[in-house]
C-alpha atoms as a PDB file:
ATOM      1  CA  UNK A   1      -6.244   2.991  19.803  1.00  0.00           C
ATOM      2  CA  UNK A   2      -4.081   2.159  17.075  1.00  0.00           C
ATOM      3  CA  UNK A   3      -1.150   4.615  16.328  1.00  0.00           C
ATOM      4  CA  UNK A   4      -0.148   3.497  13.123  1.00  0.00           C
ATOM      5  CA  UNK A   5      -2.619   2.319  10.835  1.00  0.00           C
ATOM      6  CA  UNK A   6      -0.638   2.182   8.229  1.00  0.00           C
ATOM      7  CA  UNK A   7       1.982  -0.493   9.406  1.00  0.00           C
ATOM      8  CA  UNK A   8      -1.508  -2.476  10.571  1.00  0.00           C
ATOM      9  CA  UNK A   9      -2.579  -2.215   6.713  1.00  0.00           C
ATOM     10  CA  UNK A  10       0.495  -3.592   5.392  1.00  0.00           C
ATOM     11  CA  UNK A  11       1.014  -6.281   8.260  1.00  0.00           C
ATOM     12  CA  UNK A  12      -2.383  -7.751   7.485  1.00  0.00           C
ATOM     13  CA  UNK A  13      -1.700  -7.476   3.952  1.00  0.00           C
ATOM     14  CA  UNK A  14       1.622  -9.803   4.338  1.00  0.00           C
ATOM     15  CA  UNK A  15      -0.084 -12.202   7.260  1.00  0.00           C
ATOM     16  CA  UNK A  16      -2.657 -12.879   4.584  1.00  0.00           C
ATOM     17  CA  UNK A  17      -0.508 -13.388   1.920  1.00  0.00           C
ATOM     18  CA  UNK A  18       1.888 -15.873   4.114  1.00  0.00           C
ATOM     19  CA  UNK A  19      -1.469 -17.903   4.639  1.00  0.00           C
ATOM     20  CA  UNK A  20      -3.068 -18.236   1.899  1.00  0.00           C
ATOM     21  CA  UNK A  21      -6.248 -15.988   2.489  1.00  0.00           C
ATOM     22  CA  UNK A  22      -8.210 -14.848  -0.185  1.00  0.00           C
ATOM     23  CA  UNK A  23      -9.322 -11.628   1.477  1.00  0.00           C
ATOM     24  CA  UNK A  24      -8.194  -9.625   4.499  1.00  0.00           C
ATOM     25  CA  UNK A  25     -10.484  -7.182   6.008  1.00  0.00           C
ATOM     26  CA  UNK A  26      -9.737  -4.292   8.788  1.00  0.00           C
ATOM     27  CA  UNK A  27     -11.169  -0.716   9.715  1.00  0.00           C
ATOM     28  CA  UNK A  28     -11.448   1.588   6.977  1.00  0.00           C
ATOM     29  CA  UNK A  29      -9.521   4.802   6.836  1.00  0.00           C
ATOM     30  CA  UNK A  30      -9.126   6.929   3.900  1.00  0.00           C
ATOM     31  CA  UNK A  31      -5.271   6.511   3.837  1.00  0.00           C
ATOM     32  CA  UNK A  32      -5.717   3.068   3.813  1.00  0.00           C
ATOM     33  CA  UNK A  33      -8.579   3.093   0.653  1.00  0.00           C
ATOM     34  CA  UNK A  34      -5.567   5.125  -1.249  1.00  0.00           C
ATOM     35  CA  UNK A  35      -3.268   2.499  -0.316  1.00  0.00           C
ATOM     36  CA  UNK A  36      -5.258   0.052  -1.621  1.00  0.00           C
ATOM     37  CA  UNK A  37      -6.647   2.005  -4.761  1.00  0.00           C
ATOM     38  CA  UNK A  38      -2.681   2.270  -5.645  1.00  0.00           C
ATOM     39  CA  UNK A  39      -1.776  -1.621  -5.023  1.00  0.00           C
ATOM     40  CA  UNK A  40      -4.836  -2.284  -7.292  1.00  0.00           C
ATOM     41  CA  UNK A  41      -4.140  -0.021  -9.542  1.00  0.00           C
ATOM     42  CA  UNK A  42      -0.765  -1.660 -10.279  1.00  0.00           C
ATOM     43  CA  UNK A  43      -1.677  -5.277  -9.935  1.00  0.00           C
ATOM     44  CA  UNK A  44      -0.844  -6.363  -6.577  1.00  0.00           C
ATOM     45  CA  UNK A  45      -4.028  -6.797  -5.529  1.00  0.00           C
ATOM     46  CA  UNK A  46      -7.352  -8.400  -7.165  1.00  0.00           C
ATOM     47  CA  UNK A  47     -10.166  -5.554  -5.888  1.00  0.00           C
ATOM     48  CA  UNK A  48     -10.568  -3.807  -3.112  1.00  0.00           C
ATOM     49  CA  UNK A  49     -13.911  -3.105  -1.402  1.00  0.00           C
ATOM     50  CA  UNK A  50     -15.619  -0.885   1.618  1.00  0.00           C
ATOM     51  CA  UNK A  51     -18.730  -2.289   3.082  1.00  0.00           C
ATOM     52  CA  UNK A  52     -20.588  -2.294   6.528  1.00  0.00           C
ATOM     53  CA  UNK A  53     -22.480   0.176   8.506  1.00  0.00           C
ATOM     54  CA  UNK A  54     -21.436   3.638   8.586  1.00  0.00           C
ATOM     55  CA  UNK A  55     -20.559   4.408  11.862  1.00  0.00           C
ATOM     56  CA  UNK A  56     -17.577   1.024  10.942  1.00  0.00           C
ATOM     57  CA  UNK A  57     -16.413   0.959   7.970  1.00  0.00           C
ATOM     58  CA  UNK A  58     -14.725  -2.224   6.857  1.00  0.00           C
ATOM     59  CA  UNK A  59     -12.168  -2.113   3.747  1.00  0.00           C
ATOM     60  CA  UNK A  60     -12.182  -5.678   2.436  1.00  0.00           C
ATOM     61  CA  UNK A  61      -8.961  -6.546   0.436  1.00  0.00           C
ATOM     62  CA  UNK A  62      -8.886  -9.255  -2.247  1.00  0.00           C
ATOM     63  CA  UNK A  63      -5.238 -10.507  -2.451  1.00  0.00           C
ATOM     64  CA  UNK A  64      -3.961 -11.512  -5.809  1.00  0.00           C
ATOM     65  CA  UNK A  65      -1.624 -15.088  -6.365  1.00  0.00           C
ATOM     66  CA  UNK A  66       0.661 -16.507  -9.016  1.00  0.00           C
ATOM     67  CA  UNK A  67      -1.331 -19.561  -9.631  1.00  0.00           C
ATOM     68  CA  UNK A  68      -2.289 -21.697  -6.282  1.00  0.00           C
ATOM     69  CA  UNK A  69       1.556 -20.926  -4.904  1.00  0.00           C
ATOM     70  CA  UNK A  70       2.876 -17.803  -4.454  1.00  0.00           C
ATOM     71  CA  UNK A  71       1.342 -14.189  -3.267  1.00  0.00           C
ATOM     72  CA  UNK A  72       2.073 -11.486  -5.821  1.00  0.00           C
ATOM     73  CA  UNK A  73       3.158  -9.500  -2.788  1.00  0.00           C
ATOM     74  CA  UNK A  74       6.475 -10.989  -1.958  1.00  0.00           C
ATOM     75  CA  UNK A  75       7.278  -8.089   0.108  1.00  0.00           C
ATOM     76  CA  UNK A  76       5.620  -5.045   1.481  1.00  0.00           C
ATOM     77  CA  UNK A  77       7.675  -2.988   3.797  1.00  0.00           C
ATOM     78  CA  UNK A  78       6.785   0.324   6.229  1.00  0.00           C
ATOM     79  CA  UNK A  79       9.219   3.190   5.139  1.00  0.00           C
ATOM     80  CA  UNK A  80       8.157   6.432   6.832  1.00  0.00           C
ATOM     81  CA  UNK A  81       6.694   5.632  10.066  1.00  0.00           C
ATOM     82  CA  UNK A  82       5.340   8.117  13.538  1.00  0.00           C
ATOM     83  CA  UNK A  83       8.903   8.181  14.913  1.00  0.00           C
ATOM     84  CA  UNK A  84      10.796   8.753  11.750  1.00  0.00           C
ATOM     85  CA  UNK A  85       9.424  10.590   8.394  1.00  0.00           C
ATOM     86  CA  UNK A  86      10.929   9.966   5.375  1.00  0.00           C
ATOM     87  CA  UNK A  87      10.494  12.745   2.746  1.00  0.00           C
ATOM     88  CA  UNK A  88      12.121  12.849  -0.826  1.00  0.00           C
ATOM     89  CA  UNK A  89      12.035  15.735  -3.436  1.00  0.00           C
ATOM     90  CA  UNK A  90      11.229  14.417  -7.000  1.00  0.00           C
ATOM     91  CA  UNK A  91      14.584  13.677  -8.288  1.00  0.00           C
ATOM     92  CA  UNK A  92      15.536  11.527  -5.139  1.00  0.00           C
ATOM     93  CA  UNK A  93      12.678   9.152  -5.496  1.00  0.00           C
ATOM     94  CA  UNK A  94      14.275   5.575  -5.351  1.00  0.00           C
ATOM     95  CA  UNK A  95      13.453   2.792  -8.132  1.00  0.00           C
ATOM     96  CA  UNK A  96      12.710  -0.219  -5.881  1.00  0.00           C
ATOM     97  CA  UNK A  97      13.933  -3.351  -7.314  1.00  0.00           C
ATOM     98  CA  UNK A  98      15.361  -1.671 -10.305  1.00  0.00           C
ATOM     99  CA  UNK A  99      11.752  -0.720 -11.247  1.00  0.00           C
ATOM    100  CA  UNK A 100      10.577  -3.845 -10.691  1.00  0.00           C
ATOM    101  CA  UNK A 101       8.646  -2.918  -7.538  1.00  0.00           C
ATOM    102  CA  UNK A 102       6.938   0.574  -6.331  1.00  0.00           C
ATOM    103  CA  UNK A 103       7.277   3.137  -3.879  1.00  0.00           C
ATOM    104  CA  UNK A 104       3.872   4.146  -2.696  1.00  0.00           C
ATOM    105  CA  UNK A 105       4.297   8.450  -2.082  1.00  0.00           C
ATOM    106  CA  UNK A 106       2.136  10.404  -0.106  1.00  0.00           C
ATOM    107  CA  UNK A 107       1.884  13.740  -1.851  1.00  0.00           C
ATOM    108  CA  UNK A 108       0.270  17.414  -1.673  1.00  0.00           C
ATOM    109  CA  UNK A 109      -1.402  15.383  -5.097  1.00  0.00           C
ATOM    110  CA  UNK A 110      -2.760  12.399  -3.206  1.00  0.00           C
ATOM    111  CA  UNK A 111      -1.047   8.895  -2.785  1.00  0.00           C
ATOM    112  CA  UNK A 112       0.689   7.539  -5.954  1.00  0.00           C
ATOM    113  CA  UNK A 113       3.215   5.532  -6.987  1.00  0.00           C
ATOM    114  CA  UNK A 114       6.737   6.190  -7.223  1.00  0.00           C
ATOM    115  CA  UNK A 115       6.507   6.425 -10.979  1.00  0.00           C
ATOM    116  CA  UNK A 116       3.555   8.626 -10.688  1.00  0.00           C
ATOM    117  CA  UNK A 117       5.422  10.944  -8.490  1.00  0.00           C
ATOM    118  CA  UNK A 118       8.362  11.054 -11.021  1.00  0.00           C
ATOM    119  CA  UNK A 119       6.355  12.155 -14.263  1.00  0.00           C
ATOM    120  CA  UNK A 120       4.677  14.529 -12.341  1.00  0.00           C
ATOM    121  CA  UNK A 121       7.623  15.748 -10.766  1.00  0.00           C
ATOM    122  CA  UNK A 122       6.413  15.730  -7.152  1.00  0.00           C
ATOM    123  CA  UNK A 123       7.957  14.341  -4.295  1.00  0.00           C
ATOM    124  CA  UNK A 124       6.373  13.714  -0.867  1.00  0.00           C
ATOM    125  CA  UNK A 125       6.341  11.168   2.074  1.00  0.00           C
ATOM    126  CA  UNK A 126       7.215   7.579   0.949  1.00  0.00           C
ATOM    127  CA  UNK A 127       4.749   5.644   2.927  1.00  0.00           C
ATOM    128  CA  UNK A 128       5.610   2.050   1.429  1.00  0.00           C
ATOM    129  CA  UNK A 129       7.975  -0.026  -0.568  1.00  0.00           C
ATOM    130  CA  UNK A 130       5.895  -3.166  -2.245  1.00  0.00           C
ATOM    131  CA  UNK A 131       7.632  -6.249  -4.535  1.00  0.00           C
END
């Protein structure tokens, strides 16, 4: 049983990225298909797919590189985790990287992006912090 399948999301995501891999895949969730519908949405990832039977799901993530080198994730970090929630109201959303990076939000709207979250003026759960 995993207890955090969040944290497993985003620690393939970076194990794949440190080697290279062109995909990752794991169990699909439906937190985890928002997850990835948000990191696609703003360009950190190529695609995103779910395929297999339909008693397991698999999500399939295509990671996205700067050339041959670099992973366009250079860092993807767990914020609110099991043992300690982190919640924010709208106007205490933080800018990650000066803007240069998002804050993935868990809200009563769905999960969005930090910048999302701010024109809409909702706050919520900040699941992840990704530059």
């Amino acid at each position: 049983m995993l207890t955090d399948p969040i944290a497993d999301l985003l620690t393939r995501v970076r194990n794949a990225g440190h080697a290279r891999r062109v995909r990752v895949s794991m169990p699909e969730s439906r937190i985890r298909r928002e997850i990835a519908r948000v990191l696609k949405e703003t360009g950190y990832v190529r695609d995103f797919s779910s395929d297999g039977d339909p008693k397991k799901p698999t999500l399939t993530i295509e990671l996205r590189y700067h050339g041959q080198d670099s992973p366009m994730i250079e860092s993807i970090q767990r914020v609110s985790r099991p043992g300690r929630r982190v919640y924010v109201g709208c106007d205490d959303i933080p800018k990650i990287r000066s803007g240069l990076g998002i804050a993935i939000l868990s809200t009563n709207r769905g999960v969005m992006t930090d910048a999302q979250a701010r024109e809409a003026r909702l706050g919520g759960e900040i699941l992840a912090k990704v530059w």
